[in-house]
ModelCIF file with pLDDT and N, C-alpha, C, O atoms, coordinates in Angstrom:
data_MODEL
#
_entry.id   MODEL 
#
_entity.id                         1 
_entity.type                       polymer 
_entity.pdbx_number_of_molecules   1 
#
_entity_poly.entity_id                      1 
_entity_poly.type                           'polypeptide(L)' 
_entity_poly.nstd_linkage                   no 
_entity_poly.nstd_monomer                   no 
_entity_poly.pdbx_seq_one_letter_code       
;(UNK)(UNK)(UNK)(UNK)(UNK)(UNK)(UNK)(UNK)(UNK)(UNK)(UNK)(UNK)(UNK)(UNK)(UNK)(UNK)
(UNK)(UNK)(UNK)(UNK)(UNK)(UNK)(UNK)(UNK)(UNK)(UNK)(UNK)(UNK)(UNK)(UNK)(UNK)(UNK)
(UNK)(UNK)(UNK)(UNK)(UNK)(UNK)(UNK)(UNK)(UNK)(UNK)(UNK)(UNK)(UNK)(UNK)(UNK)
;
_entity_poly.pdbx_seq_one_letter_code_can   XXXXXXXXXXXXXXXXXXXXXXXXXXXXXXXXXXXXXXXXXXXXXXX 
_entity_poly.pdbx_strand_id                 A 
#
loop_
_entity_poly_seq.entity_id 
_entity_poly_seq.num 
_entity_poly_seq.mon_id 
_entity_poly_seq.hetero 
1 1  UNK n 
1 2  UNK n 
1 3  UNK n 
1 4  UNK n 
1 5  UNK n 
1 6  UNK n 
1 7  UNK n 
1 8  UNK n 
1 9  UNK n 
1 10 UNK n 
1 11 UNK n 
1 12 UNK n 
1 13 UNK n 
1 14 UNK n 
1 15 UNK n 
1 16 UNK n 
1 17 UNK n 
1 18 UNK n 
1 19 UNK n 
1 20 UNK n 
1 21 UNK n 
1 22 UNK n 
1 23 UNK n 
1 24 UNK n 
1 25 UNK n 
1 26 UNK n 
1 27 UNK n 
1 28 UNK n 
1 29 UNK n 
1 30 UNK n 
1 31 UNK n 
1 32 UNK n 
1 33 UNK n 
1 34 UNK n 
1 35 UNK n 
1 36 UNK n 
1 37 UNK n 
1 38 UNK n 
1 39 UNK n 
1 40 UNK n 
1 41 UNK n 
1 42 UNK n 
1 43 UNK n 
1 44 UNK n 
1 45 UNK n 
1 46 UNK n 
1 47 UNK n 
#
_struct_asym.id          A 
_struct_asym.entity_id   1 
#
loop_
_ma_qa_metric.id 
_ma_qa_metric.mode 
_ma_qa_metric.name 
_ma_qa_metric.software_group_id 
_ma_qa_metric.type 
1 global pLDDT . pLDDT 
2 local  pLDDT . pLDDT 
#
_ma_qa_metric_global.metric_id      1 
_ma_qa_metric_global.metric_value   81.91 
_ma_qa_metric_global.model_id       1 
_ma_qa_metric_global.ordinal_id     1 
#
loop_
_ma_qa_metric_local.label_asym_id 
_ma_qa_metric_local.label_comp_id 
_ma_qa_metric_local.label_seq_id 
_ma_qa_metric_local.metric_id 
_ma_qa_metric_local.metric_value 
_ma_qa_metric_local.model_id 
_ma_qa_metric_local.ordinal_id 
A UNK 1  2 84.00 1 1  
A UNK 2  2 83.00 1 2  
A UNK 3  2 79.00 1 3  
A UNK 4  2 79.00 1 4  
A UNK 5  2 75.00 1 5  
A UNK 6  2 76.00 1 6  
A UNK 7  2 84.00 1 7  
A UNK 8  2 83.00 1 8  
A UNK 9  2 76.00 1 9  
A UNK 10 2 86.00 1 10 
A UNK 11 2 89.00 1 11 
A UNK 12 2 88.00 1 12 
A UNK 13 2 86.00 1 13 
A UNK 14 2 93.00 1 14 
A UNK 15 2 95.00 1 15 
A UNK 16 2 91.00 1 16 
A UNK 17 2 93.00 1 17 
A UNK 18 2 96.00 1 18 
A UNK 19 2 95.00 1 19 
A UNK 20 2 93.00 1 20 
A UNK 21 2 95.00 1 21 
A UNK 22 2 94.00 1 22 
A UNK 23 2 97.00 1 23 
A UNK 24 2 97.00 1 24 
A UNK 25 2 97.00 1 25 
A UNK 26 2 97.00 1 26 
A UNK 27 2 95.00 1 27 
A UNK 28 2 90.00 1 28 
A UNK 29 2 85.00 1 29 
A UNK 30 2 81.00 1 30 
A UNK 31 2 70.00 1 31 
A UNK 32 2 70.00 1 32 
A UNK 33 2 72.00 1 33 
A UNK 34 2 64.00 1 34 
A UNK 35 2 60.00 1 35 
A UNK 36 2 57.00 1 36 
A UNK 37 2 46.00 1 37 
A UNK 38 2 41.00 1 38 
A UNK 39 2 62.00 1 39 
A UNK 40 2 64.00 1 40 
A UNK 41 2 62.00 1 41 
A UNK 42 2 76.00 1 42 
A UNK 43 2 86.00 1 43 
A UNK 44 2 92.00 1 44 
A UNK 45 2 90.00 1 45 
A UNK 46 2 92.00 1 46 
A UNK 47 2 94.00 1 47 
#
loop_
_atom_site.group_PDB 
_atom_site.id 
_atom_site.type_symbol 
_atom_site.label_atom_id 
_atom_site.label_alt_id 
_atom_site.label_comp_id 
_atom_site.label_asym_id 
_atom_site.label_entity_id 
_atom_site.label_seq_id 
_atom_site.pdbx_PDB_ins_code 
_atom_site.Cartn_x 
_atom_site.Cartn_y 
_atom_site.Cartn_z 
_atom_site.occupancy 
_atom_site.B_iso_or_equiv 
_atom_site.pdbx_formal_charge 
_atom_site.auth_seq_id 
_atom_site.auth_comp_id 
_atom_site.auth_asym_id 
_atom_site.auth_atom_id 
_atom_site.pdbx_PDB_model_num 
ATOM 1   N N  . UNK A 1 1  ? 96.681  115.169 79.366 1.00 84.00 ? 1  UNK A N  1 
ATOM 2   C CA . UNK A 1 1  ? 95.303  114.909 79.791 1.00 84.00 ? 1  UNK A CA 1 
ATOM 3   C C  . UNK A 1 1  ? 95.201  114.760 81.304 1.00 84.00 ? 1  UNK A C  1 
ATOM 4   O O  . UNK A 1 1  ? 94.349  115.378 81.942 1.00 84.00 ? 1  UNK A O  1 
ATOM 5   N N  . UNK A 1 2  ? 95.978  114.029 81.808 1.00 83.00 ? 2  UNK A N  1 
ATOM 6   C CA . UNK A 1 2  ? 96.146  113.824 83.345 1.00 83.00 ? 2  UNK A CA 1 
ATOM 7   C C  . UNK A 1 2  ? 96.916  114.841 84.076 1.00 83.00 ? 2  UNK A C  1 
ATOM 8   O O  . UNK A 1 2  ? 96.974  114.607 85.283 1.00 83.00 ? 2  UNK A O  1 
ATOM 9   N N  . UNK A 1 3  ? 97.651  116.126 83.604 1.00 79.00 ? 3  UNK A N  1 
ATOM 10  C CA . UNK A 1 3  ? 98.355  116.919 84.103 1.00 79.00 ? 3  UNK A CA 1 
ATOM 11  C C  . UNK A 1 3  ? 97.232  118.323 83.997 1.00 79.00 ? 3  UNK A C  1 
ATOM 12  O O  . UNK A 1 3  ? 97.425  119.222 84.815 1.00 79.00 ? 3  UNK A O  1 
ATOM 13  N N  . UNK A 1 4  ? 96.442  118.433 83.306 1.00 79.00 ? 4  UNK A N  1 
ATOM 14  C CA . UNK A 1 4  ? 95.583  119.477 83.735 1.00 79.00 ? 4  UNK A CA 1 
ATOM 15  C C  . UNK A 1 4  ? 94.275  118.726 84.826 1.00 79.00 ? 4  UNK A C  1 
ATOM 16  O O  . UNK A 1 4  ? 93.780  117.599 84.823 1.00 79.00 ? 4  UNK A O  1 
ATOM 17  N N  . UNK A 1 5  ? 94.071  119.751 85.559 1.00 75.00 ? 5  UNK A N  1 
ATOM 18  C CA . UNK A 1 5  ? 92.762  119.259 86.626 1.00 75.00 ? 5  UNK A CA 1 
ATOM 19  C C  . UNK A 1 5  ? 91.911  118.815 85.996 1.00 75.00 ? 5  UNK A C  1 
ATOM 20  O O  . UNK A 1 5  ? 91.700  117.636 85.715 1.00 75.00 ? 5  UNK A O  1 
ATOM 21  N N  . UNK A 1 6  ? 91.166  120.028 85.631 1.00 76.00 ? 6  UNK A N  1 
ATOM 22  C CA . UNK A 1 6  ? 89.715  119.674 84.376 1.00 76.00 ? 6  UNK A CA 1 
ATOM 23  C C  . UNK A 1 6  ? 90.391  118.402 83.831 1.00 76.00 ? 6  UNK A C  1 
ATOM 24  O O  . UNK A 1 6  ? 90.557  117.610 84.759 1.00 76.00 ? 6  UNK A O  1 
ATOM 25  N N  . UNK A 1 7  ? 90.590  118.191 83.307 1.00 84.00 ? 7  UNK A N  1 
ATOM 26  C CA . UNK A 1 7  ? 91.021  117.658 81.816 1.00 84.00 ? 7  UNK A CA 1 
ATOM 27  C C  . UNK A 1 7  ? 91.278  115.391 82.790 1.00 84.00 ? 7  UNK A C  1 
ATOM 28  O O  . UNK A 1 7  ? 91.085  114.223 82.454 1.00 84.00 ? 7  UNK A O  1 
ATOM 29  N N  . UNK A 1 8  ? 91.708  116.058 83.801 1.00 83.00 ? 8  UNK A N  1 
ATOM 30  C CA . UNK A 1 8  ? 91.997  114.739 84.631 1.00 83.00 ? 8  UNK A CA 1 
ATOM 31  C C  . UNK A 1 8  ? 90.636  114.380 85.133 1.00 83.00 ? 8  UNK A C  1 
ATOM 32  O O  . UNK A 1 8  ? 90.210  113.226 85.089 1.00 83.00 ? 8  UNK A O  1 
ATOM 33  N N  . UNK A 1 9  ? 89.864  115.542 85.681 1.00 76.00 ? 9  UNK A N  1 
ATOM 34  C CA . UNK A 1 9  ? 88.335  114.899 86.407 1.00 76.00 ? 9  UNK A CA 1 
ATOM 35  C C  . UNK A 1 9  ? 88.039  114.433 85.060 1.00 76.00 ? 9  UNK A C  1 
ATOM 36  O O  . UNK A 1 9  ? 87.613  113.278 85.022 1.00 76.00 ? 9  UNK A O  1 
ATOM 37  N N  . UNK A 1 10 ? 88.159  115.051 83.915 1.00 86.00 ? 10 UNK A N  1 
ATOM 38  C CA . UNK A 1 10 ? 86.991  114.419 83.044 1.00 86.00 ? 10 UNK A CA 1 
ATOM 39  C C  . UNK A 1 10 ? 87.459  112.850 82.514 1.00 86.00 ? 10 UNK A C  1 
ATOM 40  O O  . UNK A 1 10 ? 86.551  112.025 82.407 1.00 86.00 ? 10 UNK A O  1 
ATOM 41  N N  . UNK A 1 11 ? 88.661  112.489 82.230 1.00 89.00 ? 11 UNK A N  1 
ATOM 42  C CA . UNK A 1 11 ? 88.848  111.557 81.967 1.00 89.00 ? 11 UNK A CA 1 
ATOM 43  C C  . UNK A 1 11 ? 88.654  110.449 83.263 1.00 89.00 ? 11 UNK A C  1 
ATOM 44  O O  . UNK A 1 11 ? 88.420  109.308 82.864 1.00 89.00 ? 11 UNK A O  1 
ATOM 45  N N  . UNK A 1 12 ? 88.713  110.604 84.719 1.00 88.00 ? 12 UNK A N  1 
ATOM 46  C CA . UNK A 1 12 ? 88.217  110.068 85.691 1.00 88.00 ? 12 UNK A CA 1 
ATOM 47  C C  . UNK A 1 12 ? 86.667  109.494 85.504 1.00 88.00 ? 12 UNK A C  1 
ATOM 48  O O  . UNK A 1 12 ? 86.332  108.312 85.421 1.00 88.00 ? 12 UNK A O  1 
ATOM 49  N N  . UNK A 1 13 ? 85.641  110.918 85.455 1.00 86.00 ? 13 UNK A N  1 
ATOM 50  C CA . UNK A 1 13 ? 84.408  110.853 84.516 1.00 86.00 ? 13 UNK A CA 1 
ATOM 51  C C  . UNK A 1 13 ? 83.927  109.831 84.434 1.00 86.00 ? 13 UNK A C  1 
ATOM 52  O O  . UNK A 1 13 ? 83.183  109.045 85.021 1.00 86.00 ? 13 UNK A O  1 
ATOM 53  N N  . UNK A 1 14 ? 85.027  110.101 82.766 1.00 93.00 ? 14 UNK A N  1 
ATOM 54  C CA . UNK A 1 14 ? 84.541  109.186 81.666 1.00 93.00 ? 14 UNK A CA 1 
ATOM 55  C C  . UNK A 1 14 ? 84.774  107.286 82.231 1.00 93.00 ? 14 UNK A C  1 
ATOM 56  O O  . UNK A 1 14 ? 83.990  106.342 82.131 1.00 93.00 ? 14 UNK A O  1 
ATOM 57  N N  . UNK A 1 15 ? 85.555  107.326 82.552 1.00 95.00 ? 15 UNK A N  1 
ATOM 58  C CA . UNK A 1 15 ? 85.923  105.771 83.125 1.00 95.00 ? 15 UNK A CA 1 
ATOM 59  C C  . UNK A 1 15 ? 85.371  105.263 84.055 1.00 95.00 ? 15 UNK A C  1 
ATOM 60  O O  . UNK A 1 15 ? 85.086  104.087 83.827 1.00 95.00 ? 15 UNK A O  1 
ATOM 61  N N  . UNK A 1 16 ? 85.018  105.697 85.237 1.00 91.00 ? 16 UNK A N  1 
ATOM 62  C CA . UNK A 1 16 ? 84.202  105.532 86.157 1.00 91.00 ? 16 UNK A CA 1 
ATOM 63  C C  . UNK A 1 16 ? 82.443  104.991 85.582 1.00 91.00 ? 16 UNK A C  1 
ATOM 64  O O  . UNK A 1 16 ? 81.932  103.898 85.825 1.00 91.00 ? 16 UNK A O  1 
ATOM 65  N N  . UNK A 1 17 ? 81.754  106.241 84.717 1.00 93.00 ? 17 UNK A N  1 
ATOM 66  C CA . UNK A 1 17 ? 80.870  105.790 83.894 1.00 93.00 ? 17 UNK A CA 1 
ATOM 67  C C  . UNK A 1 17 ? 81.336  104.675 82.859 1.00 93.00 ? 17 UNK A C  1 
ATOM 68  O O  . UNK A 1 17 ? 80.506  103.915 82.358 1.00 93.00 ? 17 UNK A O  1 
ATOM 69  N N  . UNK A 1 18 ? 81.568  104.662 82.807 1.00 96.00 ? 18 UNK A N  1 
ATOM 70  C CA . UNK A 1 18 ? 81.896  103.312 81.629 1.00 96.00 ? 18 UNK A CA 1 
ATOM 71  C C  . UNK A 1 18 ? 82.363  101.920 82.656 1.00 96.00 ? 18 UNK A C  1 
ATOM 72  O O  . UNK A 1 18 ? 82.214  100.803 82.161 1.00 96.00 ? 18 UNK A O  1 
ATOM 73  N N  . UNK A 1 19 ? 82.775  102.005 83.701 1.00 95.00 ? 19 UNK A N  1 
ATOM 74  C CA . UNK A 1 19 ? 82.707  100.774 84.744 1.00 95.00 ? 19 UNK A CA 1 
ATOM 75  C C  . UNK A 1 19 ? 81.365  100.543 84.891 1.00 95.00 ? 19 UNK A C  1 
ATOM 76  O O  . UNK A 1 19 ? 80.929  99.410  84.687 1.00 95.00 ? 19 UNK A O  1 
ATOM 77  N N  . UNK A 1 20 ? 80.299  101.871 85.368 1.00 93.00 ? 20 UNK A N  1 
ATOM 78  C CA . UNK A 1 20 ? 78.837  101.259 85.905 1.00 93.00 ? 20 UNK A CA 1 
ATOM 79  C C  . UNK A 1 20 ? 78.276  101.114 84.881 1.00 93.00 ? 20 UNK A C  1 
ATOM 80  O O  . UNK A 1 20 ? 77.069  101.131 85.125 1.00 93.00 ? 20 UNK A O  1 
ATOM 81  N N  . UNK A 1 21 ? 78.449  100.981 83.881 1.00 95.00 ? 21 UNK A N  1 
ATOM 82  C CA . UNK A 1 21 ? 78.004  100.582 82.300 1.00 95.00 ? 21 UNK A CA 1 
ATOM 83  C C  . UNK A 1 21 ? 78.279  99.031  81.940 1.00 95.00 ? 21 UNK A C  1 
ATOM 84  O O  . UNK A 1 21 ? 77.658  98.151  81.346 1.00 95.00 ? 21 UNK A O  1 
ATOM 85  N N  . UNK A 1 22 ? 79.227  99.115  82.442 1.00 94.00 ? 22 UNK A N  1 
ATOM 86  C CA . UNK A 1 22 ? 79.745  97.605  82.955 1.00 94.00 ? 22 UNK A CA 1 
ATOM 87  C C  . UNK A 1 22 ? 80.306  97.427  81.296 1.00 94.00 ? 22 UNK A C  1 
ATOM 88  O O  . UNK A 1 22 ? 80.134  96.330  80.766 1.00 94.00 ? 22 UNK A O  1 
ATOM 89  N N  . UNK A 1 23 ? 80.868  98.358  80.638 1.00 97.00 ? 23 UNK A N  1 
ATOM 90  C CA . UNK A 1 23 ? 81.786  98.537  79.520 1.00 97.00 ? 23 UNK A CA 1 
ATOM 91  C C  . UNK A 1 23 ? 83.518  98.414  80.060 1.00 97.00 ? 23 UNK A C  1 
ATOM 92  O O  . UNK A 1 23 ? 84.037  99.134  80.912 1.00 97.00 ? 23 UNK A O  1 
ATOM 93  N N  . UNK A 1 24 ? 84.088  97.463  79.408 1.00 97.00 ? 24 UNK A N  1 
ATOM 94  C CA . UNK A 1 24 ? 85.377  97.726  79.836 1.00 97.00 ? 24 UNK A CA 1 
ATOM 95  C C  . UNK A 1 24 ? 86.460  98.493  78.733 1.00 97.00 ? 24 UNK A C  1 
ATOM 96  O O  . UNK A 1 24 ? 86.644  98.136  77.570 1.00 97.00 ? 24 UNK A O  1 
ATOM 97  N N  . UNK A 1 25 ? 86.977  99.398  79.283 1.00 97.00 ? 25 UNK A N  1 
ATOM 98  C CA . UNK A 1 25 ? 87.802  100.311 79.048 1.00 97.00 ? 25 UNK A CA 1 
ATOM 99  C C  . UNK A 1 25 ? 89.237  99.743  78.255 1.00 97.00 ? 25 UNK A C  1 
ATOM 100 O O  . UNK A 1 25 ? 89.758  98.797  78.846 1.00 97.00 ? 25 UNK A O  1 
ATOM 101 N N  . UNK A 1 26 ? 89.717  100.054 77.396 1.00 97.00 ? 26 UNK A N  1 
ATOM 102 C CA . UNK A 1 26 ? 90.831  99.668  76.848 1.00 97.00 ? 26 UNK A CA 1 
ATOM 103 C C  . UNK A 1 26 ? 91.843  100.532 76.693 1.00 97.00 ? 26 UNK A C  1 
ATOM 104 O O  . UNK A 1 26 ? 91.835  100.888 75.514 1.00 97.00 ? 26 UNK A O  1 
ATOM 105 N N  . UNK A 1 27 ? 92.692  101.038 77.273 1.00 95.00 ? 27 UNK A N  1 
ATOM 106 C CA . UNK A 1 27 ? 93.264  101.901 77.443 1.00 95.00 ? 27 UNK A CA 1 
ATOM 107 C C  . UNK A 1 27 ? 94.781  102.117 77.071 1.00 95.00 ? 27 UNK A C  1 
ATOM 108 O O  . UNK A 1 27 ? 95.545  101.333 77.634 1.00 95.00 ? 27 UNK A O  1 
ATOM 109 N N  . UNK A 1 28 ? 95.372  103.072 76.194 1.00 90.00 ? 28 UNK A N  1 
ATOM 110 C CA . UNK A 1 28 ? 96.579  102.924 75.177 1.00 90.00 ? 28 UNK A CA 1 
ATOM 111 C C  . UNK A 1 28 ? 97.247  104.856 75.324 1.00 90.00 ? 28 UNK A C  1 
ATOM 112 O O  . UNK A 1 28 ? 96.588  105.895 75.323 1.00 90.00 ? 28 UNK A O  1 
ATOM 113 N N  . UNK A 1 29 ? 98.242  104.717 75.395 1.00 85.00 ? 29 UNK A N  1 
ATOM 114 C CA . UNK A 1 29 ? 98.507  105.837 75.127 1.00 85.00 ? 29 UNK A CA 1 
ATOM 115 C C  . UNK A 1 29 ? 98.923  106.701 73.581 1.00 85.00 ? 29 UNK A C  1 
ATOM 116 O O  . UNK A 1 29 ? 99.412  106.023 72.677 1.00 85.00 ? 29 UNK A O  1 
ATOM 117 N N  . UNK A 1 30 ? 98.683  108.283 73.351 1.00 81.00 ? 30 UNK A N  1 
ATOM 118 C CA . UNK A 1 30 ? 98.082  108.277 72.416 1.00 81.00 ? 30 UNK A CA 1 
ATOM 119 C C  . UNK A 1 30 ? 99.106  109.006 71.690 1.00 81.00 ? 30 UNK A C  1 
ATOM 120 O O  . UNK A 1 30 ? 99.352  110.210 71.623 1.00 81.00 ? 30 UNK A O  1 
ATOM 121 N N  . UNK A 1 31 ? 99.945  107.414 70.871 1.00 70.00 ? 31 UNK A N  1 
ATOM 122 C CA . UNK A 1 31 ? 101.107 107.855 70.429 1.00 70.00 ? 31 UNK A CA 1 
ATOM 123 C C  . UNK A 1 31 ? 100.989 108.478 69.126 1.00 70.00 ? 31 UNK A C  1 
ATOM 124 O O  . UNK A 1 31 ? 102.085 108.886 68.743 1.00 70.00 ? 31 UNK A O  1 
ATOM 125 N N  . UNK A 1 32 ? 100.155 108.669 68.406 1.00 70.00 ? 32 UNK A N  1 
ATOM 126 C CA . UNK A 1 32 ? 99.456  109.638 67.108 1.00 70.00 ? 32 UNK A CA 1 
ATOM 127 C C  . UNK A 1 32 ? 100.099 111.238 67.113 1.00 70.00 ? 32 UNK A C  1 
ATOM 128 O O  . UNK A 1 32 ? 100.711 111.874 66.255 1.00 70.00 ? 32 UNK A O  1 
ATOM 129 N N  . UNK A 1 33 ? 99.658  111.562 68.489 1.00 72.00 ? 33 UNK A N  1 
ATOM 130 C CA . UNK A 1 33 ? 100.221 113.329 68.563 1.00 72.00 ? 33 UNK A CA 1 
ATOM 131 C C  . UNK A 1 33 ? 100.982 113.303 70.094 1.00 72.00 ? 33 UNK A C  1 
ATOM 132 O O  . UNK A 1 33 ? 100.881 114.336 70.755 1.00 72.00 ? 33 UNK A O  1 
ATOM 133 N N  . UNK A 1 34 ? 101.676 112.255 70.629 1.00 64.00 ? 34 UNK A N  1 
ATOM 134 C CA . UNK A 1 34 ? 102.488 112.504 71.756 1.00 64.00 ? 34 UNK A CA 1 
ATOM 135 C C  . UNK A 1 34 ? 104.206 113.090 71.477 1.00 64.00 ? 34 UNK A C  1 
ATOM 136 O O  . UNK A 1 34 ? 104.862 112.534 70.596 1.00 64.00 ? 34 UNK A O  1 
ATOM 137 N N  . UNK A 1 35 ? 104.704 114.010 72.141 1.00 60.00 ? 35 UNK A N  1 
ATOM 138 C CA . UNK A 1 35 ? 105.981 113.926 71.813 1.00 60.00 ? 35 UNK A CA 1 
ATOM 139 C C  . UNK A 1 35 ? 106.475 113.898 73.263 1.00 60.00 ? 35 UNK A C  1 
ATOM 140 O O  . UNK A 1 35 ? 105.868 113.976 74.330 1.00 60.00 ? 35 UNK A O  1 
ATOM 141 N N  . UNK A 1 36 ? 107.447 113.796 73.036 1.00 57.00 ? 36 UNK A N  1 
ATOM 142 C CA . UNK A 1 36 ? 108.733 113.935 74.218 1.00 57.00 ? 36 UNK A CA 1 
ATOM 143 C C  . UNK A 1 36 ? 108.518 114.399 75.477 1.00 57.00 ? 36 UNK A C  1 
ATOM 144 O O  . UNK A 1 36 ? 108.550 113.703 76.492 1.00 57.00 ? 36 UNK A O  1 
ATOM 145 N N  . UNK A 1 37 ? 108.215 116.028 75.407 1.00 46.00 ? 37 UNK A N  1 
ATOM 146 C CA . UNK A 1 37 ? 107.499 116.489 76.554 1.00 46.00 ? 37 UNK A CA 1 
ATOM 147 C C  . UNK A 1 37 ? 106.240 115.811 77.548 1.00 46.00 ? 37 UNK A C  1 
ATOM 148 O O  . UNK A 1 37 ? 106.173 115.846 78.777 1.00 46.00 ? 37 UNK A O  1 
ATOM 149 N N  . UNK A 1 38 ? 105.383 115.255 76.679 1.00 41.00 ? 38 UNK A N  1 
ATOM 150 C CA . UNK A 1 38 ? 103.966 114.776 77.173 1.00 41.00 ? 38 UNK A CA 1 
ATOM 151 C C  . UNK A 1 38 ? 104.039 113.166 77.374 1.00 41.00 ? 38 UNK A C  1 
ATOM 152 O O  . UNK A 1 38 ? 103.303 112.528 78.128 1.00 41.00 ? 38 UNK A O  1 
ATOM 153 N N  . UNK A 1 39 ? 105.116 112.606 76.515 1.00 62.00 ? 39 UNK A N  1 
ATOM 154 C CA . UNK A 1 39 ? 104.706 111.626 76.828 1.00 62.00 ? 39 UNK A CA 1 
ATOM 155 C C  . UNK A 1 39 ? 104.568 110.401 78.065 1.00 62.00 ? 39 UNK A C  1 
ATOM 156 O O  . UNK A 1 39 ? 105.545 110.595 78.788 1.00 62.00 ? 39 UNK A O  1 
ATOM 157 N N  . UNK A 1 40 ? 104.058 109.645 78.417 1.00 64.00 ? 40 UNK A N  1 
ATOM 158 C CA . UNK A 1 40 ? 104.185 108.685 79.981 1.00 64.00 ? 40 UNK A CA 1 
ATOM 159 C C  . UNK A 1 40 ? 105.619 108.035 79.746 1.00 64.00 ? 40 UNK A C  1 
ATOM 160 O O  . UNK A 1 40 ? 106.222 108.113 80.816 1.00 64.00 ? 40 UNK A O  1 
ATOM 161 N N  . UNK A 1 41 ? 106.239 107.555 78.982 1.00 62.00 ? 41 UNK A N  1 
ATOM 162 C CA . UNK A 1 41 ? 107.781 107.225 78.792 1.00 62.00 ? 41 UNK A CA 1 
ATOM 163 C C  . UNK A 1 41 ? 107.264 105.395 78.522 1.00 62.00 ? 41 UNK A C  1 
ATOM 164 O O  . UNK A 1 41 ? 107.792 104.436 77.960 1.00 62.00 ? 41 UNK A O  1 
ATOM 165 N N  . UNK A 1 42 ? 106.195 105.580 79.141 1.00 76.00 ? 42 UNK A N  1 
ATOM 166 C CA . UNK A 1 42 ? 106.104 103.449 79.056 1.00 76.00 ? 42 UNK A CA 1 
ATOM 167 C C  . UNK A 1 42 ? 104.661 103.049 79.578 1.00 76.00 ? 42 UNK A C  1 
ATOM 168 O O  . UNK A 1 42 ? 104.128 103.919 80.267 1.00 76.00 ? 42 UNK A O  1 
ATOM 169 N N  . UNK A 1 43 ? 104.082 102.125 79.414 1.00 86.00 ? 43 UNK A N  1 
ATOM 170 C CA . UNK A 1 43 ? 102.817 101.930 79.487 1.00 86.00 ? 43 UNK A CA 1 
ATOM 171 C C  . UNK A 1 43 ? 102.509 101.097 81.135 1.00 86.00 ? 43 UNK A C  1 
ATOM 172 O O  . UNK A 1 43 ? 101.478 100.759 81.716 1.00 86.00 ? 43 UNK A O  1 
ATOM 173 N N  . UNK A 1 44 ? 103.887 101.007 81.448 1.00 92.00 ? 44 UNK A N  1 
ATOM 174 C CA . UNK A 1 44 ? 103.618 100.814 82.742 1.00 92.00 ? 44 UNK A CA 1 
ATOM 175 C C  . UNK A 1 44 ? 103.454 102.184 83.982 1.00 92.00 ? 44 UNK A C  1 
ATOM 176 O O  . UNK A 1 44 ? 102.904 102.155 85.083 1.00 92.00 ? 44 UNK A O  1 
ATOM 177 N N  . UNK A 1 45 ? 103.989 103.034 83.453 1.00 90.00 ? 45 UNK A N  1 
ATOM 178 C CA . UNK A 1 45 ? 103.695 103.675 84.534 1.00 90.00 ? 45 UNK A CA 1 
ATOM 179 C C  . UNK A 1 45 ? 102.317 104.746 83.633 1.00 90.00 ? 45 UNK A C  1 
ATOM 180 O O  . UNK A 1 45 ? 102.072 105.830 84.162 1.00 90.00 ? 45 UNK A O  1 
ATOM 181 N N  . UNK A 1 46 ? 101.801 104.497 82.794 1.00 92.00 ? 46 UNK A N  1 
ATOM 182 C CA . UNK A 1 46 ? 100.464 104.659 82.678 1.00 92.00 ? 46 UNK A CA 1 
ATOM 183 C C  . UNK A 1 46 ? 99.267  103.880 83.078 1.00 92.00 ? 46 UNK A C  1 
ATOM 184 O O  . UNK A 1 46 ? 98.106  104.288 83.124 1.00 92.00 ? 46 UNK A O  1 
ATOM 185 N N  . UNK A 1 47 ? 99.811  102.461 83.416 1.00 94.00 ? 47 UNK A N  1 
ATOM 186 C CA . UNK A 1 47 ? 98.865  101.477 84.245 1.00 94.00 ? 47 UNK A CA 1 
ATOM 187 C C  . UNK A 1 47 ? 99.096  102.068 85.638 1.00 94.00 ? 47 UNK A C  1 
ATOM 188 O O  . UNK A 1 47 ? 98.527  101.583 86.616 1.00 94.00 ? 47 UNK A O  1 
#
């Protein structure tokens, strides 16, 4: 999601709107369909 452009503005987007919404964001990585290749390795370096 963060390694394609598109795909990174939009999730930027989406979060940004949802700050001036004054919604807070909960954010998890999306171990359902991640494998090996894609995945962040740890949730810290996804923070």
């Amino acid at each position: 999601d963060l390694a394609d452009r598109e795909r990174y503005l939009n999730a930027r987007s989406t979060l940004l709107t949802l700050l001036k919404l004054r919604v807070l964001p909960v954010i998890n990585e999306n171990d359902t369909v991640v494998n090996d290749e894609i995945k962040f390795g740890d949730n810290d370096t996804l923070g």
